[in-house]
Protein backbone atom coordinates (compact mmCIF):
# COMPACT_ATOMS: atom_id res chain seq x y z
CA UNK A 1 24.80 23.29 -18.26
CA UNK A 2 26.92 24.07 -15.00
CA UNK A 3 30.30 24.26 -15.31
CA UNK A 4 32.29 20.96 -14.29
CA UNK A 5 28.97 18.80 -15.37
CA UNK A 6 29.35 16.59 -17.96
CA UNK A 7 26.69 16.16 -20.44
CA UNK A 8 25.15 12.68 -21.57
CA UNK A 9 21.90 12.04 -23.22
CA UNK A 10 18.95 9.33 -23.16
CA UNK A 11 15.78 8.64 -25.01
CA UNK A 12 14.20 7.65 -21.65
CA UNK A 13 14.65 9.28 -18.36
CA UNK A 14 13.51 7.48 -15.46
CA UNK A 15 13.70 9.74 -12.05
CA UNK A 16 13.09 7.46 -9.12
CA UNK A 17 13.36 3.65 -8.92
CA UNK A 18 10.44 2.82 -6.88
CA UNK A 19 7.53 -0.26 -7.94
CA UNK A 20 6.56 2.66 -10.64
CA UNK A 21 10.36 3.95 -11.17
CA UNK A 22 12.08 0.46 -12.23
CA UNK A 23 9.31 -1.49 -13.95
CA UNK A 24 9.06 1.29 -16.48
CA UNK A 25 12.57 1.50 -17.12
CA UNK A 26 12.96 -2.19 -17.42
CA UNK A 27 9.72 -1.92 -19.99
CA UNK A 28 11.50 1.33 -21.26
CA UNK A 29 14.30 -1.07 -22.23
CA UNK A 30 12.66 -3.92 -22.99
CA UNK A 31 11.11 -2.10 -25.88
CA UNK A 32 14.72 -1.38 -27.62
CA UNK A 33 14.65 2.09 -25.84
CA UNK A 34 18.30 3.71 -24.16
CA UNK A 35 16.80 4.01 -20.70
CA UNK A 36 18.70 5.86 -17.54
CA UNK A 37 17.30 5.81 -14.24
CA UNK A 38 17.80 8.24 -11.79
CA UNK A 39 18.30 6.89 -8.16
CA UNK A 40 19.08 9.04 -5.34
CA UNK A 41 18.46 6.93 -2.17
CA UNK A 42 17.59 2.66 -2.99
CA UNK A 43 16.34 0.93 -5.41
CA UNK A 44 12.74 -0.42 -4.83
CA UNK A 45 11.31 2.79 -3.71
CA UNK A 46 8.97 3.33 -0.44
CA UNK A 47 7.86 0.03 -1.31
CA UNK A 48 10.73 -2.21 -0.83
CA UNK A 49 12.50 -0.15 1.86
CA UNK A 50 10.03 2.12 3.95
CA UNK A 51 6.68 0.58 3.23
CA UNK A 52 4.80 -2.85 1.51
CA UNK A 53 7.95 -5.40 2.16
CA UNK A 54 9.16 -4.25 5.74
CA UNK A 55 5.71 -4.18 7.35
CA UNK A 56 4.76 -7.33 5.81
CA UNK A 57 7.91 -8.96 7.28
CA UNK A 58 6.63 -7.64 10.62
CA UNK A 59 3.26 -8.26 10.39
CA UNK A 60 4.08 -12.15 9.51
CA UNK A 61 6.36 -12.45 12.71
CA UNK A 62 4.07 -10.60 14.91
CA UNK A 63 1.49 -13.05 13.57
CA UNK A 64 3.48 -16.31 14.12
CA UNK A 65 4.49 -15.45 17.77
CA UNK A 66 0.77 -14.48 18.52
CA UNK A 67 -0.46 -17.75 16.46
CA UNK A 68 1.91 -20.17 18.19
CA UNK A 69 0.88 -18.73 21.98
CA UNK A 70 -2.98 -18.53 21.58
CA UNK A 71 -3.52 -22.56 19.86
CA UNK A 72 -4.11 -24.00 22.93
CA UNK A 73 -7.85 -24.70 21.42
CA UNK A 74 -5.46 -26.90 18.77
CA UNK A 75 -3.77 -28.68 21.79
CA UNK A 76 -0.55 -26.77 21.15
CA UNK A 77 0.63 -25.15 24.21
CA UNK A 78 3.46 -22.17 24.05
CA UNK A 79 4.93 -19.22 25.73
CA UNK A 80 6.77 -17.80 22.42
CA UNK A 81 9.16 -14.60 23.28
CA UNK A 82 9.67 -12.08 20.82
CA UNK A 83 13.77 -11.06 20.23
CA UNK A 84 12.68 -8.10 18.39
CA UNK A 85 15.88 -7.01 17.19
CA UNK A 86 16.23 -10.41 15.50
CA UNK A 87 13.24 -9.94 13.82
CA UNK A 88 14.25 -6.52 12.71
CA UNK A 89 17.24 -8.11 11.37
CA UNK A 90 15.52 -10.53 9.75
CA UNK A 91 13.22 -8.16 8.10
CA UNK A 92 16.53 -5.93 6.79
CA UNK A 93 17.53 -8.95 5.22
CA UNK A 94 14.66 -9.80 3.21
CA UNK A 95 14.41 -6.18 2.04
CA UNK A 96 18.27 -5.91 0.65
CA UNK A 97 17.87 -9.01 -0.88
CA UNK A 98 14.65 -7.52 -2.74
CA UNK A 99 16.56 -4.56 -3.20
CA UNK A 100 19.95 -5.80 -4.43
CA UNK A 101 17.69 -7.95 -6.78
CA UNK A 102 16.31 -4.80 -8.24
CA UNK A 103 19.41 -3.84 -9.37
CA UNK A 104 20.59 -6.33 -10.84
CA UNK A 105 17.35 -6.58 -12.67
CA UNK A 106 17.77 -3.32 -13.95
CA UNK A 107 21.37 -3.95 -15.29
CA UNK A 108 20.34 -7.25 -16.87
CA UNK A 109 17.72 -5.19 -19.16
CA UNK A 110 20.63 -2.83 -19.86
CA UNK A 111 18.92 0.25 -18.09
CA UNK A 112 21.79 3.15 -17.16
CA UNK A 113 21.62 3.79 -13.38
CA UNK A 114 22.80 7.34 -12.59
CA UNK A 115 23.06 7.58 -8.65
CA UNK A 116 21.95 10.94 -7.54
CA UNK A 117 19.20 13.72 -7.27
CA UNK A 118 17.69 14.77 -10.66
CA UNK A 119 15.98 18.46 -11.16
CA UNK A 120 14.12 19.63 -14.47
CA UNK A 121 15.94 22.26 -16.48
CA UNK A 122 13.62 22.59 -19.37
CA UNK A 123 11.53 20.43 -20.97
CA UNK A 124 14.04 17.84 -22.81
CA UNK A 125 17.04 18.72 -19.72
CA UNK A 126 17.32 17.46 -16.29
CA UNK A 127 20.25 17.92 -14.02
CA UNK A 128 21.79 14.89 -11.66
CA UNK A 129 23.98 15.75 -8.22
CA UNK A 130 25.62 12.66 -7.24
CA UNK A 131 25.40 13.84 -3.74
CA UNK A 132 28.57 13.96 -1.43
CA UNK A 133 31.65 16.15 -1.79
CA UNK A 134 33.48 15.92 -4.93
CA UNK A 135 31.00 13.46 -6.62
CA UNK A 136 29.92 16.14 -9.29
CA UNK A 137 27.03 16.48 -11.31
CA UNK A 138 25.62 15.72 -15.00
CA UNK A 139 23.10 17.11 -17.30
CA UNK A 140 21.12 14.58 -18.91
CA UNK A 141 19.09 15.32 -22.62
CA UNK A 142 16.14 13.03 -22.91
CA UNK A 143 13.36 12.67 -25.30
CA UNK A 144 10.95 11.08 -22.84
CA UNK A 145 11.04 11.43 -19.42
CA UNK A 146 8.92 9.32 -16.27
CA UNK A 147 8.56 10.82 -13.44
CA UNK A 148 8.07 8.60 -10.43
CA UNK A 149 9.35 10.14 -7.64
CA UNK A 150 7.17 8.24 -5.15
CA UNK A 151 5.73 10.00 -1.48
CA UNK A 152 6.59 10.47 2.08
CA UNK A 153 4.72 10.57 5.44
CA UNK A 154 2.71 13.48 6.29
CA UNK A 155 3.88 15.40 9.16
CA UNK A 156 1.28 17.09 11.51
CA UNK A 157 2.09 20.34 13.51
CA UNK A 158 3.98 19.29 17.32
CA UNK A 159 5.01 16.11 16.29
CA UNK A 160 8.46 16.17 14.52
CA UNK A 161 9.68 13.21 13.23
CA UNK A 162 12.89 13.93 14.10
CA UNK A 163 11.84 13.50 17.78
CA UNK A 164 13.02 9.79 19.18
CA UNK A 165 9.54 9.12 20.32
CA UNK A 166 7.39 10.40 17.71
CA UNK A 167 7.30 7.68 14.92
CA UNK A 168 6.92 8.22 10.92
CA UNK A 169 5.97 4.30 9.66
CA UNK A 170 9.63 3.82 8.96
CA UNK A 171 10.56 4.20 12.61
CA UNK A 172 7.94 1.91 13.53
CA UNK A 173 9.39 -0.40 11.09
CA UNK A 174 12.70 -0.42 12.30
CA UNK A 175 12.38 -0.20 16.54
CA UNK A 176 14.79 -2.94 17.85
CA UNK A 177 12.55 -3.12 20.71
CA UNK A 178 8.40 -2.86 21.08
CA UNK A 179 7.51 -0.28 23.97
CA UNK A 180 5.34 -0.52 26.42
CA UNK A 181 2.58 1.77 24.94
CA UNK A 182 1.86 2.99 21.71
CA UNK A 183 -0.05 6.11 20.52
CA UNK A 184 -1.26 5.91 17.10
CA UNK A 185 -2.74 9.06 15.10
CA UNK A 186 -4.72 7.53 12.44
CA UNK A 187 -6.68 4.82 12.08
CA UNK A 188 -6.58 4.66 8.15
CA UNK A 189 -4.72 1.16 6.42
CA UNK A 190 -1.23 1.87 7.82
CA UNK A 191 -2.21 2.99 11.34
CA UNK A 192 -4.08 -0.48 11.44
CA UNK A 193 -1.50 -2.55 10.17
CA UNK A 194 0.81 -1.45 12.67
CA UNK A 195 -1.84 -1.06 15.90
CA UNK A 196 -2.53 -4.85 14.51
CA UNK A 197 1.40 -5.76 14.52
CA UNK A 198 2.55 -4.06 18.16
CA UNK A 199 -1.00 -5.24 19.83
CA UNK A 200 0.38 -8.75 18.70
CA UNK A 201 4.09 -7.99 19.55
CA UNK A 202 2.64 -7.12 23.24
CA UNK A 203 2.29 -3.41 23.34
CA UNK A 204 -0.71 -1.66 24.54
CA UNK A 205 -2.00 0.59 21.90
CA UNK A 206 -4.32 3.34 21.89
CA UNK A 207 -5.50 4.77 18.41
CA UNK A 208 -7.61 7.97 18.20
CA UNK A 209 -8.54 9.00 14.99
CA UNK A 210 -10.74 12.55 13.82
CA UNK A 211 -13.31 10.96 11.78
CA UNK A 212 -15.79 8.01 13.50
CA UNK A 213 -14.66 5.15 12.20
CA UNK A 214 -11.19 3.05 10.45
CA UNK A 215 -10.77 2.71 7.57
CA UNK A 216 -12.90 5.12 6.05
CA UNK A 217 -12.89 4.03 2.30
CA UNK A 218 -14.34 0.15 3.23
CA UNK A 219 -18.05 -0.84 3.69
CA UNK A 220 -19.18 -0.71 7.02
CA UNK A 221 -19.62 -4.63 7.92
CA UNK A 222 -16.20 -5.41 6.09
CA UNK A 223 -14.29 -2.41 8.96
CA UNK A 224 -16.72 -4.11 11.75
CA UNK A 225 -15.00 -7.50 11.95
CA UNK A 226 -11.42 -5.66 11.61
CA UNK A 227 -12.47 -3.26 14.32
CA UNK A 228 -13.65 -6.13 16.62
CA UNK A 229 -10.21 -8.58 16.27
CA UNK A 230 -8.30 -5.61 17.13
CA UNK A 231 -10.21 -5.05 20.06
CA UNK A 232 -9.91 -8.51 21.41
CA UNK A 233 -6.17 -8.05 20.49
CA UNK A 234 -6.23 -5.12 22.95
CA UNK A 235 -5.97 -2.10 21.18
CA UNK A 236 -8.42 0.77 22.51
CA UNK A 237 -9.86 3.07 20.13
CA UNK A 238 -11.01 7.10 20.85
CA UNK A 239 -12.68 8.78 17.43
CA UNK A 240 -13.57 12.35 16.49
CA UNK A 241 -10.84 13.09 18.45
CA UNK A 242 -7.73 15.15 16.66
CA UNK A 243 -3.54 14.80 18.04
CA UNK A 244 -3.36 18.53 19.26
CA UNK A 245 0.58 18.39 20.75
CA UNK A 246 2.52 15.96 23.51
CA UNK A 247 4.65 16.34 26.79
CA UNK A 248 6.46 15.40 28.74
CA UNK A 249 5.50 12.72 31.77
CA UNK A 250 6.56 12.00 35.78
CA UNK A 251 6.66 8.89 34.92
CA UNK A 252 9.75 9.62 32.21
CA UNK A 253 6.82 8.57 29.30
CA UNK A 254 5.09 10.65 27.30
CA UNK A 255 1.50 12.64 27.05
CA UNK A 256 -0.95 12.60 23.57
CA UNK A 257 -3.18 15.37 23.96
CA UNK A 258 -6.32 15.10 21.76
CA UNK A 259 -8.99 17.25 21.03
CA UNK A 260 -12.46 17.28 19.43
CA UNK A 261 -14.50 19.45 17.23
CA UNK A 262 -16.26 20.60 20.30
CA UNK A 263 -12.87 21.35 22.40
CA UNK A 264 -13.41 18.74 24.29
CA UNK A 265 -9.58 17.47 25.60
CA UNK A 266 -8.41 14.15 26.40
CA UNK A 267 -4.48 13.01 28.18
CA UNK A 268 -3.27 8.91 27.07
CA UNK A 269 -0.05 7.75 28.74
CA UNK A 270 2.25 6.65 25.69
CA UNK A 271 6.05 6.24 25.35
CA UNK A 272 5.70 6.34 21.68
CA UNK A 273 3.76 8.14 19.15
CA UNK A 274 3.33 7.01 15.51
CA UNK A 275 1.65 9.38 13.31
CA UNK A 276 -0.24 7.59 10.66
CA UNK A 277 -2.40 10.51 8.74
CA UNK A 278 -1.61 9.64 5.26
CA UNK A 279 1.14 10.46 2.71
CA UNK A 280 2.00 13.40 0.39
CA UNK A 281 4.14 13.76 -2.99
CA UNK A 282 7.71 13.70 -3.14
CA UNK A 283 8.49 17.01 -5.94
CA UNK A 284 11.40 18.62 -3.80
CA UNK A 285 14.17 19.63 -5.76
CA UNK A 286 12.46 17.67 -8.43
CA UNK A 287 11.44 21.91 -9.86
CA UNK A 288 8.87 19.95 -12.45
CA UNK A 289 7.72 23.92 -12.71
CA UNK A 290 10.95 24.35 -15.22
CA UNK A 291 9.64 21.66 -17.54
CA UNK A 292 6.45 22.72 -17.38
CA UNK A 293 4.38 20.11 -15.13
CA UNK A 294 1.53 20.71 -13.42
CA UNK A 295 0.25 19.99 -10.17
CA UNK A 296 -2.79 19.97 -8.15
CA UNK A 297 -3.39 22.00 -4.55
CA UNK A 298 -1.77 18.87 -2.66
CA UNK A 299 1.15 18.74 -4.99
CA UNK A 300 0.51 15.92 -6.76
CA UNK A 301 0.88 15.52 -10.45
CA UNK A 302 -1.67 15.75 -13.03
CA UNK A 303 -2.15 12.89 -14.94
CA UNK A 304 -3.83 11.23 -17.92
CA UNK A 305 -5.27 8.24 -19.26
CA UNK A 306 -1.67 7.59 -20.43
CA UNK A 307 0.25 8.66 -17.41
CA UNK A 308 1.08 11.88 -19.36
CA UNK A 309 1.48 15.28 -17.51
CA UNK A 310 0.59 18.37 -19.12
CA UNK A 311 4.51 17.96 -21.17
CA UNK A 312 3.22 15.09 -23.23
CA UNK A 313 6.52 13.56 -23.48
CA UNK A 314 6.85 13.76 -19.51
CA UNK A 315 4.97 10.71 -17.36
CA UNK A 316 4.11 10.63 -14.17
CA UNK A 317 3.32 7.58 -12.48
CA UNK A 318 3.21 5.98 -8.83
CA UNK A 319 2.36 7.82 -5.68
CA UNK A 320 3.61 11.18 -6.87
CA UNK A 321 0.72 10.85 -9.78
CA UNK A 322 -1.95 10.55 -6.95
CA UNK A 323 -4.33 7.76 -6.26
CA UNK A 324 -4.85 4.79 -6.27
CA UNK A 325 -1.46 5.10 -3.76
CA UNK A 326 -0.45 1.32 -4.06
CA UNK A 327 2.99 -0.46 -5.23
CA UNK A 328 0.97 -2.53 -7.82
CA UNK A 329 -0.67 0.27 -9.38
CA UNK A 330 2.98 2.03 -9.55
CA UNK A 331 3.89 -0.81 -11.38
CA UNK A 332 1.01 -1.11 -13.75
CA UNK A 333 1.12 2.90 -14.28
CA UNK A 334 4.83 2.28 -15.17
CA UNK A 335 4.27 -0.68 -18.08
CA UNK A 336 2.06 1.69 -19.68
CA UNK A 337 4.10 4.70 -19.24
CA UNK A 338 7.00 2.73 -21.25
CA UNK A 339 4.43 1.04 -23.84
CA UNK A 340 2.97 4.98 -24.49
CA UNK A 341 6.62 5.89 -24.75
CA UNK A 342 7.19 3.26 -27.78
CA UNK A 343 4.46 3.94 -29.54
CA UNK A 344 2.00 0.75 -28.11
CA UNK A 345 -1.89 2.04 -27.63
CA UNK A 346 -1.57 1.02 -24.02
CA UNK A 347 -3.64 3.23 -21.69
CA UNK A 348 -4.92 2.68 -17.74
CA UNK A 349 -7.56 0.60 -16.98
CA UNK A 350 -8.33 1.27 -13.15
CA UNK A 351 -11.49 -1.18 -12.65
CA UNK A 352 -9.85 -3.94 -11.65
CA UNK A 353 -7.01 -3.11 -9.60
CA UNK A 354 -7.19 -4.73 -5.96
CA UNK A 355 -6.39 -3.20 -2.65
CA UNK A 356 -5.44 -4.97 0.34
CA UNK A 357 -5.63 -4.21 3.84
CA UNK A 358 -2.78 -6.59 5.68
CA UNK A 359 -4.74 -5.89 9.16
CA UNK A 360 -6.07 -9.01 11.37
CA UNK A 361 -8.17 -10.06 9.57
CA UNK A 362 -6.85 -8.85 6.30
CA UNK A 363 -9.07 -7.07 3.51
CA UNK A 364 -8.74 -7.68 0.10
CA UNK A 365 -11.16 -5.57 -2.61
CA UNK A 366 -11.70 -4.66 -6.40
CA UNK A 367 -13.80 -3.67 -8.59
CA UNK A 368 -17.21 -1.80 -7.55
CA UNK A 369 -19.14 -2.42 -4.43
CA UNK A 370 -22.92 -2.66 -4.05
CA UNK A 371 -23.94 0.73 -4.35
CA UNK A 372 -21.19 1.70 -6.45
CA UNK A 373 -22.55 -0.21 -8.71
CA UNK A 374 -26.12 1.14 -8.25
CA UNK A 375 -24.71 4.75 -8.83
CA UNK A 376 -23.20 3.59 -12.19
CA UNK A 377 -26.48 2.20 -13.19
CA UNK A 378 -25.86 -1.38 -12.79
CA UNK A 379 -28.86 -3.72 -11.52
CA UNK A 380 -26.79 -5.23 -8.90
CA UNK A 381 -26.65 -9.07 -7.68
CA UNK A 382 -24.59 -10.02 -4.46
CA UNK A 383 -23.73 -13.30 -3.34
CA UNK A 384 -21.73 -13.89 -0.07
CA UNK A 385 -19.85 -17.10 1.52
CA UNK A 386 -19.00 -16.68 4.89
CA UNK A 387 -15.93 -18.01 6.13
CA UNK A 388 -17.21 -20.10 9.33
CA UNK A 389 -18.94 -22.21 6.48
CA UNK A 390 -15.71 -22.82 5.03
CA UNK A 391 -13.89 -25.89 5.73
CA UNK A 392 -10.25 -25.14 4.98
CA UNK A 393 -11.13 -21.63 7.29
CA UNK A 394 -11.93 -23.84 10.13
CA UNK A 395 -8.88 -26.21 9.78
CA UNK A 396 -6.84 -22.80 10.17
CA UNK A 397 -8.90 -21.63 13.28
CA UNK A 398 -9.84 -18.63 11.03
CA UNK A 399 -13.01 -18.02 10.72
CA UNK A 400 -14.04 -14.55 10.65
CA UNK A 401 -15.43 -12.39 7.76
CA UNK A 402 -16.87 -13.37 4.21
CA UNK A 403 -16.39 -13.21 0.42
CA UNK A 404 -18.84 -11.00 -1.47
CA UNK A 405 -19.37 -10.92 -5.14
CA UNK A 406 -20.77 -7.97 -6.99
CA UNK A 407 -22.29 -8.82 -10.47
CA UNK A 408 -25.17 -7.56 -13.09
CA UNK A 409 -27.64 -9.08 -12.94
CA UNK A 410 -29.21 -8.99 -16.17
CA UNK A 411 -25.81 -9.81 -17.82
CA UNK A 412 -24.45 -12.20 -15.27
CA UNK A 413 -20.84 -10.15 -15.26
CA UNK A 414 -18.69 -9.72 -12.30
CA UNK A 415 -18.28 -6.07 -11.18
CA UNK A 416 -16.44 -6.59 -8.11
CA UNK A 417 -15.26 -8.08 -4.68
CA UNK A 418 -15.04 -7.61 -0.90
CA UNK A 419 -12.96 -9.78 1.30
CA UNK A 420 -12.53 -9.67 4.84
CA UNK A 421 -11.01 -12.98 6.15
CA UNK A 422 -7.93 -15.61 6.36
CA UNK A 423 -5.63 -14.48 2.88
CA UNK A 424 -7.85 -11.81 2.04
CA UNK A 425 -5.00 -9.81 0.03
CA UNK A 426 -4.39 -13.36 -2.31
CA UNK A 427 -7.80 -14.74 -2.65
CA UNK A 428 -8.83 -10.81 -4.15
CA UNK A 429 -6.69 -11.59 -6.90
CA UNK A 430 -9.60 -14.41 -8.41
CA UNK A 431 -11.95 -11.68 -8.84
CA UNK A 432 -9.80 -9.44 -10.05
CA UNK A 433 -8.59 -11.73 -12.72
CA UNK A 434 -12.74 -12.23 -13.17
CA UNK A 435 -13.00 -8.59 -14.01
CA UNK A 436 -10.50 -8.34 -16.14
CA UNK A 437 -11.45 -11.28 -18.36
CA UNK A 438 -14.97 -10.33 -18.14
CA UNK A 439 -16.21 -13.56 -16.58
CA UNK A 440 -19.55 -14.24 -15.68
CA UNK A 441 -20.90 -15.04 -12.28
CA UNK A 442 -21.41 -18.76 -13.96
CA UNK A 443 -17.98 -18.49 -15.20
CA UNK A 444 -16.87 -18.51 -11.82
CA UNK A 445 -19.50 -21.22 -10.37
CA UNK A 446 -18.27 -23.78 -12.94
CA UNK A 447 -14.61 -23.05 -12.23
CA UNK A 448 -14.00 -26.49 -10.48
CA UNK A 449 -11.95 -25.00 -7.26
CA UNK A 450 -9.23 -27.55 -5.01
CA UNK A 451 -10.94 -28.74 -1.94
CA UNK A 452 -10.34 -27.89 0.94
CA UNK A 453 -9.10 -24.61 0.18
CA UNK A 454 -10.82 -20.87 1.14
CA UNK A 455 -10.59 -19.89 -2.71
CA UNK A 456 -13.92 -22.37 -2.53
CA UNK A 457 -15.34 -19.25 -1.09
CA UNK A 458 -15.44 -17.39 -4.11
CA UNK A 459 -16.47 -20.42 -6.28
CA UNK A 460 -19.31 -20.67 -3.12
CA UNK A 461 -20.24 -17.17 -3.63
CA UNK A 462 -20.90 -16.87 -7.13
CA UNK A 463 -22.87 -19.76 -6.76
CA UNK A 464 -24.83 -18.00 -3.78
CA UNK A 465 -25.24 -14.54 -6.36
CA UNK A 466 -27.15 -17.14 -8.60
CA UNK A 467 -29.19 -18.87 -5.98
CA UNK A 468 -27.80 -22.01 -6.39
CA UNK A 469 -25.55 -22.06 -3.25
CA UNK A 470 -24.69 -25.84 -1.71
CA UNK A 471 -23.08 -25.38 1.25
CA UNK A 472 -24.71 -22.03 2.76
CA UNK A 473 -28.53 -20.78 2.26
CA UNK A 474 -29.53 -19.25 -0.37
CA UNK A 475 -29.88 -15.26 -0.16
């Protein structure tokens, strides 16, 4: 112990209140546990502040102004203007009233919040600084311990974030005004987004990404139809091309140098850059060496089947724990991390966990795809609706993309689901709720859906996986 700490104790030590942080110490405490949490910026995490809630907010203005001045084909004629730092405002609000809520959540469960930084001692010690002068320190004893510390942008070499025009996502999140041009490095789920949200919001924006394609991790025909809307949005796209450094313009703008595997050098006009190239662990200060934890080459925490580290009383869970990188799974990871703590069998089940993609179109998947399925064995059956066969699509004047249904066929079960279309990231959740309950593509069929709504689709394309499809041919 320091001198001048004082010394408290816990049988649950929560370090981080992000999606993963604060559900597990509000399960921690809902299982009769004394549960602290350890806090040192806001409550809600990347999620709530930085990340899921700020660029939705965006996204769904962006989305109404470009909506209300492109329906002319629905006899609605308007020339919307965009007060940015309203809608920035806005967006602030809606993210301290999730935030504030989180609190109080906590305290209502009767978790302990400790403001500060917390660092590993030893195995069973961890020491809080409030931060600021004069605010001291404690040393907290716990018995269990959850780690969930959360992750930040990566930073590339030349382009420091602490530059006004080069952009982490937060930045981007919270520019009171849109500029005129846009660079984006990255053209994985968050460069999209926000390429999707500024083309909307009026800027011109060029994306180059390293690789050949977005979205790397998505079937080919599901990135196509993303790909193509943002290109009729505007936004211009250079691959296999890598951000090598910027400078400085005549026109008072700035240059984004690129270059290829083959040295091959390109100059865009921008007046901001956002660098988009993926996220890394937060473990600073966290010293999870003096407690024994392990991590991998990339600094992320090694995990198992029970979100235990290598200190079996010591969790990990969220972002810091590795992928999948996603507030829900945080959340999940953090249930079981407090049910392992109290002695429940509760242990991860990753099949069915969704991903969304909150581009233009938006993507929503779970489960295995086609030849995932293949490679596990599976005699795979696929049924698809498309969406300009959907009646509910049409009366939104949204009409691109599909639902597809992966199943087995000699069993009938459903092993997963690709969505590329109009609520994409909320229809998902039907087949994920499928997989979970082990329904059967019939199970599905005979699910009597509302009409006219797009969650038909699903209904449509189980019925298509059997060959018994009504409103589309038959595959």
């Amino acid at each position: 112990m320091v001198v001048g700490d004082i010394a408290t104790g816990t049988e649950v030590l929560v370090i981080g209140g992000g999606p993963g942080g604060y559900v597990a110490a509000i399960r921690a405490a809902q299982e009769g546990l004394d549960t602290t949490l350890v806090e040192r910026d806001a409550y809600g995490g990347a999620c709530l502040n930085r990340g899921c809630i700020p660029s939705k907010a965006l996204i769904t203005g962006s989305g109404l102004a470009h909506e209300a001045g492109n329906a002319e084909f629905m006899g609605v004629h308007a020339d919307p203007a965009v007060d940015m730092g309203k809608m920035v405002e806005w967006k602030d609000g809606v993210v301290d009233q999730l935030t504030s809520g989180v609190e109080k959540l906590c305290k209502a469960n009767g978790v302990n919040l400790v403001p500060g930084t917390a660092s590993f001692v030893d195995e069973h010690t961890a020491r809080v600084a409030h931060g600021g002068e004069g605010q001291g320190s404690e040393s907290i004893e716990f018995e269990h311990a959850v780690v969930a510390t959360g992750s930040r942008p990566i930073q590339i070499p030349g382009f420091d974030f602490a530059e006004d025009h080069v952009w982490s996502s937060a930045e981007a999140l919270d520019a009171d005004t849109v500029p005129d041009r846009i660079g984006i490095v990255g053209g994985g789920y968050i460069g999209m987004e926000l390429a999707t949200t500024y083309a909307k919001l009026g800027a011109e924006v060029t994306v180059v990404e390293m690789l050949d394609d977005i979205l790397q991790p998505y079937e080919d025909d599901v990135k196509r139809i993303v790909r193509k809307r943002a290109e009729e949005l505007g936004v211009e796209f250079h691959f296999g091309e890598g951000a090598s450094e910027w400078s400085e313009a005549a026109d008072g703008g700035y240059l984004l140098h690129t270059e290829t595997e083959d040295g091959e050098e390109s100059t865009y006009g921008v007046d901001k850059i956002l660098v988009a190239v993926g996220r890394q662990p937060v473990t600073d200060g966290l010293d999870p060496e003096n407690a024994g934890i392990e991590t991998d080459d990339r600094g992320f925490i090694e995990t198992d089947d029970r979100t235990r580290t290598a200190v079996e009383h010591i969790h990990a869970v969220g972002d810091v724990a590795g992928e999948p990188m996603l507030a829900h799974a945080a959340s999940n990871e953090g249930i079981v991390a407090a049910e392992v703590i109290a002695g429940e069998p509760a242990a991860l089940d990753q099949q069915a966990i969704p991903a969304a993609v909150f581009t233009d179109p938006e993507i929503g998947t779970v489960g295995l795809t086609e030849a995932e399925a293949e490679a596990e064995g599976f005699d795979p059956v696929v049924g698809e609706m498309p969406f300009n066969a959907s009646g509910r699509a049409m009366t939104t004047g949204h009409t691109e993309g599909f639902v597809r249904l992966v199943a087995d066929e000699e069993t009938g079960f459903v092993l997963g689901g690709q969505i590329v279309g109009p609520e994409a990231s909320e229809l998902v959740a039907e087949i994920a709720l499928a997989i979970e309950m082990g329904a059967t593509l019939e199970d599905v069929a005979a699910t009597v859906h509302t009409h006219p709504t797009l969650a038909e689709a699903v209904m449509e394309a189980a019925e298509n996986a059997r060959g018994q499809a009504i409103h589309t041919l038959n595959r």
